[in-house]
PDB file of N, CA and C in Angstrom:
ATOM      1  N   UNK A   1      10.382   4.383  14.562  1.00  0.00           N
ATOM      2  CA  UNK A   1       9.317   4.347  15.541  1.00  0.00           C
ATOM      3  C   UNK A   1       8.013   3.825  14.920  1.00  0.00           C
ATOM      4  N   UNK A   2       7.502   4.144  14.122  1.00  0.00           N
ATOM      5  CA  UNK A   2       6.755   3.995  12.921  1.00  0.00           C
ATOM      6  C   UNK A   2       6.650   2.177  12.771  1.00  0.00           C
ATOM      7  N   UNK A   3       7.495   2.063  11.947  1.00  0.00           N
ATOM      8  CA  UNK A   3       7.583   0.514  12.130  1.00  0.00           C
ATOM      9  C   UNK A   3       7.544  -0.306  13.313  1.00  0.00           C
ATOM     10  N   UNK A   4       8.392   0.038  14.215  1.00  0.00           N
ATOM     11  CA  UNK A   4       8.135  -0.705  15.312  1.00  0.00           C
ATOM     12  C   UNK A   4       6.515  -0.881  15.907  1.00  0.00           C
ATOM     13  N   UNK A   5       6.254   0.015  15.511  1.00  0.00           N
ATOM     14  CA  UNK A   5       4.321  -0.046  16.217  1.00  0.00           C
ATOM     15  C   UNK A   5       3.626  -0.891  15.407  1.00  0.00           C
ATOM     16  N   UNK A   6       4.242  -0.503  14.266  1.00  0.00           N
ATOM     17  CA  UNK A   6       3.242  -1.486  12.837  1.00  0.00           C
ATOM     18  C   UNK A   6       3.724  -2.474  13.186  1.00  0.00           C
ATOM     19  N   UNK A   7       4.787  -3.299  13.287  1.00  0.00           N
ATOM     20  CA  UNK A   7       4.919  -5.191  13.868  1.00  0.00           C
ATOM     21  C   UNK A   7       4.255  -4.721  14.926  1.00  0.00           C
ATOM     22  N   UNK A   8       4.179  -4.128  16.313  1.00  0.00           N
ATOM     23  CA  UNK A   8       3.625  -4.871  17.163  1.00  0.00           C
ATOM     24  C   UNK A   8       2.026  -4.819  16.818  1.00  0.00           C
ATOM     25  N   UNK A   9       1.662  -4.130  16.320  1.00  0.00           N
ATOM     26  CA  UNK A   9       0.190  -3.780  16.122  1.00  0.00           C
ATOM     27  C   UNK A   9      -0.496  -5.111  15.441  1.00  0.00           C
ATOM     28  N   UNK A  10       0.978  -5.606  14.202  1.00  0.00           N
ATOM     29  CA  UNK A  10       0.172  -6.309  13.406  1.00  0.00           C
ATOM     30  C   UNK A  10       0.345  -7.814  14.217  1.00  0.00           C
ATOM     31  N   UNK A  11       1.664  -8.045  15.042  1.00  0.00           N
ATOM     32  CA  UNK A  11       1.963  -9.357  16.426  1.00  0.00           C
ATOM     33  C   UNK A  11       0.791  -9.553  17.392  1.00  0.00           C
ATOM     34  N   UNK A  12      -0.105  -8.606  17.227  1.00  0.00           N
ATOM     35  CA  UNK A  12      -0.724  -8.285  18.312  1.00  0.00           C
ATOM     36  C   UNK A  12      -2.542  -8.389  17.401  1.00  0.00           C
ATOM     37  N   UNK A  13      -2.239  -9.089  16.467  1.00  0.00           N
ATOM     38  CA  UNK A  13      -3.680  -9.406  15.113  1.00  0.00           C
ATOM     39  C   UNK A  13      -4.790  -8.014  14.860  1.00  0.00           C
ATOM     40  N   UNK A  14      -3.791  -6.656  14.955  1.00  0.00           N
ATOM     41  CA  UNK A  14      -4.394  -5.737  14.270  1.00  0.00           C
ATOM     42  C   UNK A  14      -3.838  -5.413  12.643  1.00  0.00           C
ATOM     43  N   UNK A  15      -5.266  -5.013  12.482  1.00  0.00           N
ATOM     44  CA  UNK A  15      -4.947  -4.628  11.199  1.00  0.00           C
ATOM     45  C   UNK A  15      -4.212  -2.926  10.341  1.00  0.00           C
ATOM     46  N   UNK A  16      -3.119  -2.821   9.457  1.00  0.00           N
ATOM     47  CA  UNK A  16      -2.767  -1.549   9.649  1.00  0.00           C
ATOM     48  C   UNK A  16      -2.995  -1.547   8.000  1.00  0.00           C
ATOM     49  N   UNK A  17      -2.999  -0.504   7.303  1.00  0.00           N
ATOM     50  CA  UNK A  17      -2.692   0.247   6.024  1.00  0.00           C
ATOM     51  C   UNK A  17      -2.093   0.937   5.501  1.00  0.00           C
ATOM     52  N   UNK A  18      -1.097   0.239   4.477  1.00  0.00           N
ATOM     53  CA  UNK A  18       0.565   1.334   4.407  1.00  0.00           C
ATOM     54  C   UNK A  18       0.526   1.194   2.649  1.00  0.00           C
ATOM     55  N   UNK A  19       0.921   2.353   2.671  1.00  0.00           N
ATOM     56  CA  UNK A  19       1.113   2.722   0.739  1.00  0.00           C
ATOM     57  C   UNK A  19       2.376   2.341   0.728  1.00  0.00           C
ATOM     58  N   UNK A  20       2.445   1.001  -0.141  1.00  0.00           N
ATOM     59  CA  UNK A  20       4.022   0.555  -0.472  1.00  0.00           C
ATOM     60  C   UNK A  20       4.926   1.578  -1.291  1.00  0.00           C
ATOM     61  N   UNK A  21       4.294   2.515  -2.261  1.00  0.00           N
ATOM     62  CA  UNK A  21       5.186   3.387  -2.984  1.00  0.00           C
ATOM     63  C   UNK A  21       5.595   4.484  -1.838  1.00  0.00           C
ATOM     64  N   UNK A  22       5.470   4.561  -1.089  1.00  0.00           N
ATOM     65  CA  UNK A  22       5.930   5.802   0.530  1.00  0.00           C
ATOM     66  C   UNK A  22       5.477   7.374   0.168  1.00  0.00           C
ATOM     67  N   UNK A  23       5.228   7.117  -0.903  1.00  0.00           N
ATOM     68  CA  UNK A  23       4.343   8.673  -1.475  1.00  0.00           C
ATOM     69  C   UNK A  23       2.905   8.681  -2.570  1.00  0.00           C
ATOM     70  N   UNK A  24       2.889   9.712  -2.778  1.00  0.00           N
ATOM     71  CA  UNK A  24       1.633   9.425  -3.832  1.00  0.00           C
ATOM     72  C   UNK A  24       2.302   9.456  -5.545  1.00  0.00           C
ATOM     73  N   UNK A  25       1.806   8.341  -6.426  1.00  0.00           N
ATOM     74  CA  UNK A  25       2.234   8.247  -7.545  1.00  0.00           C
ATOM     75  C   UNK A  25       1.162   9.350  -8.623  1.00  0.00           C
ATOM     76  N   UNK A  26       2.252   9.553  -9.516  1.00  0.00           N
ATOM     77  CA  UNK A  26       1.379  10.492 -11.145  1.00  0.00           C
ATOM     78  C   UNK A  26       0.245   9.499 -11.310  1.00  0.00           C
ATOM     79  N   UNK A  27      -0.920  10.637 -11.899  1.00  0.00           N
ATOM     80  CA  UNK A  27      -1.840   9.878 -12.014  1.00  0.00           C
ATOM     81  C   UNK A  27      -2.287   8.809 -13.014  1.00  0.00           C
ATOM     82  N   UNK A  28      -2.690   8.087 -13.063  1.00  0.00           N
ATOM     83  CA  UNK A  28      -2.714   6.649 -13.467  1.00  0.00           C
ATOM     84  C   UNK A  28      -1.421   5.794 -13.693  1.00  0.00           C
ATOM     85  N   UNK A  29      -0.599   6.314 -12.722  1.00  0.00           N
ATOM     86  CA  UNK A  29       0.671   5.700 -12.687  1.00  0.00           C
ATOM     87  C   UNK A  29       1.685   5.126 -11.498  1.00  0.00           C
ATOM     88  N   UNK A  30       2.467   4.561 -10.942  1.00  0.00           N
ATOM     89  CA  UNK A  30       3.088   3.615 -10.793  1.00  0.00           C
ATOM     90  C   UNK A  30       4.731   4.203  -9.901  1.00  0.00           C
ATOM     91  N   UNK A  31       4.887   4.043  -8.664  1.00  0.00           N
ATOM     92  CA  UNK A  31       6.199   4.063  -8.173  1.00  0.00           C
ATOM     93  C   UNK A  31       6.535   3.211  -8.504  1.00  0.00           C
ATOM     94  N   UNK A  32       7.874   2.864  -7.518  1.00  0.00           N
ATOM     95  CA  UNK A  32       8.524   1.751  -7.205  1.00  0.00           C
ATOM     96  C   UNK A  32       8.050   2.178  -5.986  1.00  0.00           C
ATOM     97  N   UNK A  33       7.897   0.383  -5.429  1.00  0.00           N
ATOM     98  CA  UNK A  33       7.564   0.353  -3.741  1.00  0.00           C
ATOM     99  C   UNK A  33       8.592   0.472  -2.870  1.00  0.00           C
ATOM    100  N   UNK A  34       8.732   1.063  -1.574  1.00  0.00           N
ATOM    101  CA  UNK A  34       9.675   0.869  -0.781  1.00  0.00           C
ATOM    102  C   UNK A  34       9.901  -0.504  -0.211  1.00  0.00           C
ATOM    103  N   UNK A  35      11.058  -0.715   0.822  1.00  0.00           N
ATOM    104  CA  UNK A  35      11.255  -2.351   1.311  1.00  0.00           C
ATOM    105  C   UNK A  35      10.218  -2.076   2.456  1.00  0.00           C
ATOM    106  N   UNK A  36       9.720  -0.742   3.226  1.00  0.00           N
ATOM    107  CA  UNK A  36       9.315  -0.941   4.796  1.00  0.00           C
ATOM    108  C   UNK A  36       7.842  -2.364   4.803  1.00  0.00           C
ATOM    109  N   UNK A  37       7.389  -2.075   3.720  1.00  0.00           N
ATOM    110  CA  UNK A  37       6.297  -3.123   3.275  1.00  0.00           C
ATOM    111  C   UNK A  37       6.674  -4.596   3.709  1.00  0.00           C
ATOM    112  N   UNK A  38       7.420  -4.988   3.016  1.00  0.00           N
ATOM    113  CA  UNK A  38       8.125  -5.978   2.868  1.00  0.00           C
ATOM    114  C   UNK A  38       8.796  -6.434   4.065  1.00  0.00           C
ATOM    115  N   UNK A  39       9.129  -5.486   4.991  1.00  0.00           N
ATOM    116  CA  UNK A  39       9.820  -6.180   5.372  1.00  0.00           C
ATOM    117  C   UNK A  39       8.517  -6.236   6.515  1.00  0.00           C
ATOM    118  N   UNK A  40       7.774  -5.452   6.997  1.00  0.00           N
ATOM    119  CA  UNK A  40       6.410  -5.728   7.937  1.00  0.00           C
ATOM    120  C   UNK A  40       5.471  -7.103   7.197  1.00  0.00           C
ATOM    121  N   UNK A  41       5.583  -7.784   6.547  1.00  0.00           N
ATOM    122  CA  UNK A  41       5.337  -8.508   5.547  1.00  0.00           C
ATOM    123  C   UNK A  41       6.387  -9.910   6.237  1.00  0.00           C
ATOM    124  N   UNK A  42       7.440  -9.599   5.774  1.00  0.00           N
ATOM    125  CA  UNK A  42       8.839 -11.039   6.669  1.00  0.00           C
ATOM    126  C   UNK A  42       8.786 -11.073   8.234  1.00  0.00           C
ATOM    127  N   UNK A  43       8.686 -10.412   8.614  1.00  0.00           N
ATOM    128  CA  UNK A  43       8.575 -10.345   9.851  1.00  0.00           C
ATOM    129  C   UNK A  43       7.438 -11.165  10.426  1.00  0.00           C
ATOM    130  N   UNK A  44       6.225 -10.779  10.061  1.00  0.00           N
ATOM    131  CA  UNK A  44       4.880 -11.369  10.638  1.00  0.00           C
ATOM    132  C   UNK A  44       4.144 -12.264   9.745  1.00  0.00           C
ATOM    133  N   UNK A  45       3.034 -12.877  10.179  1.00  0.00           N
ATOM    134  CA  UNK A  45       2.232 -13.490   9.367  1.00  0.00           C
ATOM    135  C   UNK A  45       0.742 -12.900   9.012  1.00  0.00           C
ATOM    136  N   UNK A  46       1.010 -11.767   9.255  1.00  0.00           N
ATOM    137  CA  UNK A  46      -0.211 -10.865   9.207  1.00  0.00           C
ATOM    138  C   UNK A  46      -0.474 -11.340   7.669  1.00  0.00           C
ATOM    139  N   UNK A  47      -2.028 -11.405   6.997  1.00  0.00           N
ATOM    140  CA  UNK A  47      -2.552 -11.643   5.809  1.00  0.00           C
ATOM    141  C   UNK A  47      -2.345 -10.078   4.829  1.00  0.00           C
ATOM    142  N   UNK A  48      -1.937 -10.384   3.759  1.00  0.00           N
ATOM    143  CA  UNK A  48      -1.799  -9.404   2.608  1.00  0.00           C
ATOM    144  C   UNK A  48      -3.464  -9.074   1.762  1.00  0.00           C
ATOM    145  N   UNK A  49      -3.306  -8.007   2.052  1.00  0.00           N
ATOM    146  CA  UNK A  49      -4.935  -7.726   1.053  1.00  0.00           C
ATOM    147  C   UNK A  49      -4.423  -6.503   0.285  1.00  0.00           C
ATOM    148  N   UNK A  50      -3.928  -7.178  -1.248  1.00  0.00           N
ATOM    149  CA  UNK A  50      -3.559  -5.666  -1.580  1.00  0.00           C
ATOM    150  C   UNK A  50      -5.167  -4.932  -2.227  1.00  0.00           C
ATOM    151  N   UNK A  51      -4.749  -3.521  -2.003  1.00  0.00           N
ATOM    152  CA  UNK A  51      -5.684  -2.524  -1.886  1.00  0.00           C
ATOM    153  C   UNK A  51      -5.318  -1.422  -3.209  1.00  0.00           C
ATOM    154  N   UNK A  52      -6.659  -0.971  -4.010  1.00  0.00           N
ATOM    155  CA  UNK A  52      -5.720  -0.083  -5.217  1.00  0.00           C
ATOM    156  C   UNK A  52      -6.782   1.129  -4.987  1.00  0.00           C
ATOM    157  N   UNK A  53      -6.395   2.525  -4.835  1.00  0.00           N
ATOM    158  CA  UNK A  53      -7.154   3.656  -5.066  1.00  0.00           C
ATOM    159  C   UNK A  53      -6.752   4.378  -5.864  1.00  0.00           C
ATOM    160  N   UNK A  54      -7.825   4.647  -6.597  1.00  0.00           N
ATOM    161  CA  UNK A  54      -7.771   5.553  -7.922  1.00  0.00           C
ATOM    162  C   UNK A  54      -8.715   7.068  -7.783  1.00  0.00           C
ATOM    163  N   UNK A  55      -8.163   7.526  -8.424  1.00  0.00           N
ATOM    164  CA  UNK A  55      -8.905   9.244  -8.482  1.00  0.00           C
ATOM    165  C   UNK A  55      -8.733   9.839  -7.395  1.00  0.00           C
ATOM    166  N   UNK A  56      -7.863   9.942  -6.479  1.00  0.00           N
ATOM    167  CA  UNK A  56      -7.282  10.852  -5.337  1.00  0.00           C
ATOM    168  C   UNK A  56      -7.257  11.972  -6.424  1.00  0.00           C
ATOM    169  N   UNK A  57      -6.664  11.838  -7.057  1.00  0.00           N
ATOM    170  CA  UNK A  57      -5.526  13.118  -8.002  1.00  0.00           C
ATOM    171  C   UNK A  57      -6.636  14.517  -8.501  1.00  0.00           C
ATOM    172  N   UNK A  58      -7.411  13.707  -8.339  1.00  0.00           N
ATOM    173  CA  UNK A  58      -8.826  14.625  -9.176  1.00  0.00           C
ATOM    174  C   UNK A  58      -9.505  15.354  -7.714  1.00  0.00           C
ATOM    175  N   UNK A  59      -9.263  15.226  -6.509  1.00  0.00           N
ATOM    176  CA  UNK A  59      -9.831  15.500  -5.108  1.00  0.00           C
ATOM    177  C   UNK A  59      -8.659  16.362  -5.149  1.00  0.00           C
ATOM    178  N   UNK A  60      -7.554  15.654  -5.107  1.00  0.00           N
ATOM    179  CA  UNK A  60      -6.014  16.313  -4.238  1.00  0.00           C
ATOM    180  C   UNK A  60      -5.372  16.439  -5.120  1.00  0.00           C
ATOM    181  N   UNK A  61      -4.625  16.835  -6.030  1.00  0.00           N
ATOM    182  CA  UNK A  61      -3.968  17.552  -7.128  1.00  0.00           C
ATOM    183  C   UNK A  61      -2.816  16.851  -6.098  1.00  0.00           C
ATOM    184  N   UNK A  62      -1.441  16.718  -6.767  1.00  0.00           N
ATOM    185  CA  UNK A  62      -0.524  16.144  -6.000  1.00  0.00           C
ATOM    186  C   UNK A  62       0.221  17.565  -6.476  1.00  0.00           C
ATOM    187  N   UNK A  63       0.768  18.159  -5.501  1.00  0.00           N
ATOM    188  CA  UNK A  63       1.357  19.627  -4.809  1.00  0.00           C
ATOM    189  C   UNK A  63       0.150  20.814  -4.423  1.00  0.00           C
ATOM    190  N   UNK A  64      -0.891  20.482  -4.114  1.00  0.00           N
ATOM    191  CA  UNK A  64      -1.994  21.062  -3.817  1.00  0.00           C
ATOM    192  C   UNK A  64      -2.239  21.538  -2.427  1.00  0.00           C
ATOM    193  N   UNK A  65      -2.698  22.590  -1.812  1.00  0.00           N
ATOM    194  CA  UNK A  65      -2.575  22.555  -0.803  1.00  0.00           C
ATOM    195  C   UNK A  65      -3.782  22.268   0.105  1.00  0.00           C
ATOM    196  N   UNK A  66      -5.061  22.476  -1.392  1.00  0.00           N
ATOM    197  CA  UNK A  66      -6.747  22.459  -0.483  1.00  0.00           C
ATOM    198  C   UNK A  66      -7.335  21.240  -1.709  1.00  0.00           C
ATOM    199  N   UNK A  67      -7.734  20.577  -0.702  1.00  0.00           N
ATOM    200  CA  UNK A  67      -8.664  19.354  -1.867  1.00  0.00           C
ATOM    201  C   UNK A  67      -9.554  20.088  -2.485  1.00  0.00           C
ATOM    202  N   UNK A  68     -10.087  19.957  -4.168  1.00  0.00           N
ATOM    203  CA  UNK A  68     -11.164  20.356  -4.660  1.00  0.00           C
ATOM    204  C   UNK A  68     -12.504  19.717  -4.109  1.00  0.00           C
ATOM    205  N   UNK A  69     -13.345  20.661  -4.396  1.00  0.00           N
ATOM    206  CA  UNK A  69     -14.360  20.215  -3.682  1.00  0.00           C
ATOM    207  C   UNK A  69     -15.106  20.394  -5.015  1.00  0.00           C
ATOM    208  N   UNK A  70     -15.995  19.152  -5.333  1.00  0.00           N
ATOM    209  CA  UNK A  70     -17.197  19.158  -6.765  1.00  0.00           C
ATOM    210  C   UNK A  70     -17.144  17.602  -6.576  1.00  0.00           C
ATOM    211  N   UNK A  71     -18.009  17.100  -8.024  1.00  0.00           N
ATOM    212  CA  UNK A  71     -18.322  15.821  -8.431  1.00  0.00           C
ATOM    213  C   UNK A  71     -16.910  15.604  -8.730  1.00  0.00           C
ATOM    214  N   UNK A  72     -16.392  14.602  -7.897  1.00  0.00           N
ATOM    215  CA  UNK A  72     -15.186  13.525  -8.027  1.00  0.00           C
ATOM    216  C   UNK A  72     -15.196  12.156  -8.016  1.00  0.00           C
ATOM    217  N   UNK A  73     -14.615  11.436  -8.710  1.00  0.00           N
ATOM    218  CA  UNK A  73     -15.089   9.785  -8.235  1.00  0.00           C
ATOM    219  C   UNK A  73     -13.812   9.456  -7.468  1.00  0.00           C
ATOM    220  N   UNK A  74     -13.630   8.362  -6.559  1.00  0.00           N
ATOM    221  CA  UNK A  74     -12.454   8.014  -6.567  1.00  0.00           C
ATOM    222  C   UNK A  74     -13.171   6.431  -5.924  1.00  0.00           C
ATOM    223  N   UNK A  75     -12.501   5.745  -6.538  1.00  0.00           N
ATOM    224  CA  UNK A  75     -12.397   4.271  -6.711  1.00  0.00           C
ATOM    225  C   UNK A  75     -11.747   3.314  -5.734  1.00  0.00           C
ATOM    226  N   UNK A  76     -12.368   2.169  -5.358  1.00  0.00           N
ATOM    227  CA  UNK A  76     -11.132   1.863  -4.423  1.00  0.00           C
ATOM    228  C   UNK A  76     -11.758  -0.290  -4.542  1.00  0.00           C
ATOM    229  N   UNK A  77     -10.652  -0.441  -4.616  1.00  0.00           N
ATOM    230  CA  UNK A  77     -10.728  -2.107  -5.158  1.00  0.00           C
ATOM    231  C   UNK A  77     -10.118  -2.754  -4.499  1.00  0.00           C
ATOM    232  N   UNK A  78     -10.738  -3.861  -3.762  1.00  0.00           N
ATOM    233  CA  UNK A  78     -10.394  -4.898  -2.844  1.00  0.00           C
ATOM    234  C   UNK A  78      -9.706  -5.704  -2.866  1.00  0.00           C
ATOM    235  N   UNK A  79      -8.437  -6.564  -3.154  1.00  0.00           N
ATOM    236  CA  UNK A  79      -8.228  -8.318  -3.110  1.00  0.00           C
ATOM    237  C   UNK A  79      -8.146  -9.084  -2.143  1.00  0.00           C
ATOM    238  N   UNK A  80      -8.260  -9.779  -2.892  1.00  0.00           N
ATOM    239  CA  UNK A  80      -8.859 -10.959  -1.846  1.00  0.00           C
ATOM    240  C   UNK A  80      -7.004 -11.043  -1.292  1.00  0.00           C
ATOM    241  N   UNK A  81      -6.583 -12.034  -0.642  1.00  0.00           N
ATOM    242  CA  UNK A  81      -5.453 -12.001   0.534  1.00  0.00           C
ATOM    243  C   UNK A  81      -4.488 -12.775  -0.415  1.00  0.00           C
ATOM    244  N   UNK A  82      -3.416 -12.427  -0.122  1.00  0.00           N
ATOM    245  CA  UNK A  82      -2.850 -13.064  -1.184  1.00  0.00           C
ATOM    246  C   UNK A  82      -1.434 -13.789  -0.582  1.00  0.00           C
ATOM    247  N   UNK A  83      -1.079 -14.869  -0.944  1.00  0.00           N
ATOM    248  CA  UNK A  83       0.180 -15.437  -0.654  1.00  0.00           C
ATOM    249  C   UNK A  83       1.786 -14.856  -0.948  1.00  0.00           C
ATOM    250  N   UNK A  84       2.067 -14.852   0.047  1.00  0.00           N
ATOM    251  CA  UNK A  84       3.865 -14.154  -0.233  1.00  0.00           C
ATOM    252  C   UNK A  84       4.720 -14.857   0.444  1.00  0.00           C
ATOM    253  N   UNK A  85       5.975 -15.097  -0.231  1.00  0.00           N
ATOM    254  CA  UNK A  85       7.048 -15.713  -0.112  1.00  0.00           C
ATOM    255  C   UNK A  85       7.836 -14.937   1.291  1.00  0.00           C
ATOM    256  N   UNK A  86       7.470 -15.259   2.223  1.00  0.00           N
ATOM    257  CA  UNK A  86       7.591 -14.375   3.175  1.00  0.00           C
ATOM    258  C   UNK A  86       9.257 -14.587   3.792  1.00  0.00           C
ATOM    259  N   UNK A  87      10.169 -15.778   2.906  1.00  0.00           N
ATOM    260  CA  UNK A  87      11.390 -15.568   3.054  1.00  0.00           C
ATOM    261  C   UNK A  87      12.419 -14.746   1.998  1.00  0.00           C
ATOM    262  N   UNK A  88      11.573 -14.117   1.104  1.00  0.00           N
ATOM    263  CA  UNK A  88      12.012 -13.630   0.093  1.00  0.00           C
ATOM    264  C   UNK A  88      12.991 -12.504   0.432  1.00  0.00           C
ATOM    265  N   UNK A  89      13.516 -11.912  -0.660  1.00  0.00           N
ATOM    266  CA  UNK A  89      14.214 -10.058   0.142  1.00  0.00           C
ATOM    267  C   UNK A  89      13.143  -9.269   0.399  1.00  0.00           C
ATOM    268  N   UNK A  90      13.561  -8.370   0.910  1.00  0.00           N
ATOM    269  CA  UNK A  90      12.027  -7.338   1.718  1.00  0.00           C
ATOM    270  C   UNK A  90      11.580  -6.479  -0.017  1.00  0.00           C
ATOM    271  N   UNK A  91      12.753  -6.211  -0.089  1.00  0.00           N
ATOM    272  CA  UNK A  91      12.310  -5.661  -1.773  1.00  0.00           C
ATOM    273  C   UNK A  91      11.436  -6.674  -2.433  1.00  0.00           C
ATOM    274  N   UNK A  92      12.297  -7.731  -2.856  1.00  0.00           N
ATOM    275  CA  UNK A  92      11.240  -8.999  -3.171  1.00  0.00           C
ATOM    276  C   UNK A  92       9.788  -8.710  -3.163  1.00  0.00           C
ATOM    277  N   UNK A  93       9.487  -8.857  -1.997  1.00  0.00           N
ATOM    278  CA  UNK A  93       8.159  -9.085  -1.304  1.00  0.00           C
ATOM    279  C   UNK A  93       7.298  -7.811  -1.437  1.00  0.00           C
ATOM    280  N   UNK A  94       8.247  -6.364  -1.227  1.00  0.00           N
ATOM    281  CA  UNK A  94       7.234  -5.498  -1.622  1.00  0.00           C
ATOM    282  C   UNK A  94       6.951  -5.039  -3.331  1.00  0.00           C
ATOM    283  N   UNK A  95       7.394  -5.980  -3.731  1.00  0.00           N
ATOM    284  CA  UNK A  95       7.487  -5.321  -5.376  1.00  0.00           C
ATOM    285  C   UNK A  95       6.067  -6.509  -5.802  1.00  0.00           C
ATOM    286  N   UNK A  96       6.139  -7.784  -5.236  1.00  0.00           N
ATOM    287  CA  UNK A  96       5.116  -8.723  -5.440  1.00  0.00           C
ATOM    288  C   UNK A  96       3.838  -8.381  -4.909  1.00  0.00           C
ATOM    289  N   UNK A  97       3.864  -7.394  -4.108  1.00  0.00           N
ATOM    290  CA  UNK A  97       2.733  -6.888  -3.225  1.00  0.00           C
ATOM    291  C   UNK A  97       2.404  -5.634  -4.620  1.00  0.00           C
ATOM    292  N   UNK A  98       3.432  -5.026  -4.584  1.00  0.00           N
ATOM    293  CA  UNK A  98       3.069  -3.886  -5.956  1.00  0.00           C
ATOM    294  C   UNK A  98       2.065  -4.483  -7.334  1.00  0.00           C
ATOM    295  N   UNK A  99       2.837  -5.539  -7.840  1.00  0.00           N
ATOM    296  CA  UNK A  99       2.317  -6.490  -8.779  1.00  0.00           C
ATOM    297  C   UNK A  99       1.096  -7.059  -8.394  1.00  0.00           C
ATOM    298  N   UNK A 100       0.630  -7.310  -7.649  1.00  0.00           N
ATOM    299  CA  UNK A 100      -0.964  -7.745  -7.176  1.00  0.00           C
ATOM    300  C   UNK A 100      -1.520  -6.463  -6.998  1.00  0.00           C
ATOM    301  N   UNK A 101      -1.417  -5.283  -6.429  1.00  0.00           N
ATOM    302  CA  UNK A 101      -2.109  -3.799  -6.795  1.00  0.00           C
ATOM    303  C   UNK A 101      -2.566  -3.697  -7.858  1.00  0.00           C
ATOM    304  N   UNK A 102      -1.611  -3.913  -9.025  1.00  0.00           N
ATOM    305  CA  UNK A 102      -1.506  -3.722 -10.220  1.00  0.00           C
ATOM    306  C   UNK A 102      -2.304  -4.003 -10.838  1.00  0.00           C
ATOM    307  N   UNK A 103      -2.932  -5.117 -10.515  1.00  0.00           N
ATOM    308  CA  UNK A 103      -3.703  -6.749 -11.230  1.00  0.00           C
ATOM    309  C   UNK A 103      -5.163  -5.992 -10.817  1.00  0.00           C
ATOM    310  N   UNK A 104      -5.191  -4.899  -9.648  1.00  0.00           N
ATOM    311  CA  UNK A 104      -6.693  -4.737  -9.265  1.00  0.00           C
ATOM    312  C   UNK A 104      -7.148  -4.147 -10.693  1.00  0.00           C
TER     313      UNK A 104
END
């Protein structure tokens, strides 16, 4: 259901925001991405802006149940839009989307 809204949302020239790893990664560290990316990615021609946030972990402890509340930073870094092989495998495509995160 989920997906289906995200193509039409994005068929329809809205913009959506999806964490390719499908959960939250250890801190200063790295899933593997899921395909759902990828494949909302083959499907449309919606533009790629990968997006990197840092210092959640220090707000939200990952198994936490109440965000800390004090001086926290958390970071968040832009790219510019980036080109994808949009006939690639959906894995393909979301692991290349991972790899440009990476680069922020």
């Amino acid at each position: 259901m989920a997906m289906k809204r995200a193509l039409t949302l994005l068929r329809e020239g809205h913009c959506i925001g999806i964490f390719p790893e499908g959960r939250r990664a250890k801190p200063k560290g790295f899933r593997n991405p899921q395909s759902g990316v990828g494949l909302l990615v083959s499907k449309t021609e919606a533009p790629v802006i990968p997006v990197r946030i840092e210092g959640t972990d220090d707000v939200y402890p990952v198994g936490s149940k109440i965000p800390k509340v004090g001086k926290s930073v958390i970071t968040v870094r832009i790219g510019s839009p980036v080109q994808i092989d949009r006939t690639a495998d959906c894995r393909e495509i979301s692991q290349e989307i991972m790899e440009q995160i990476k680069k922020l």
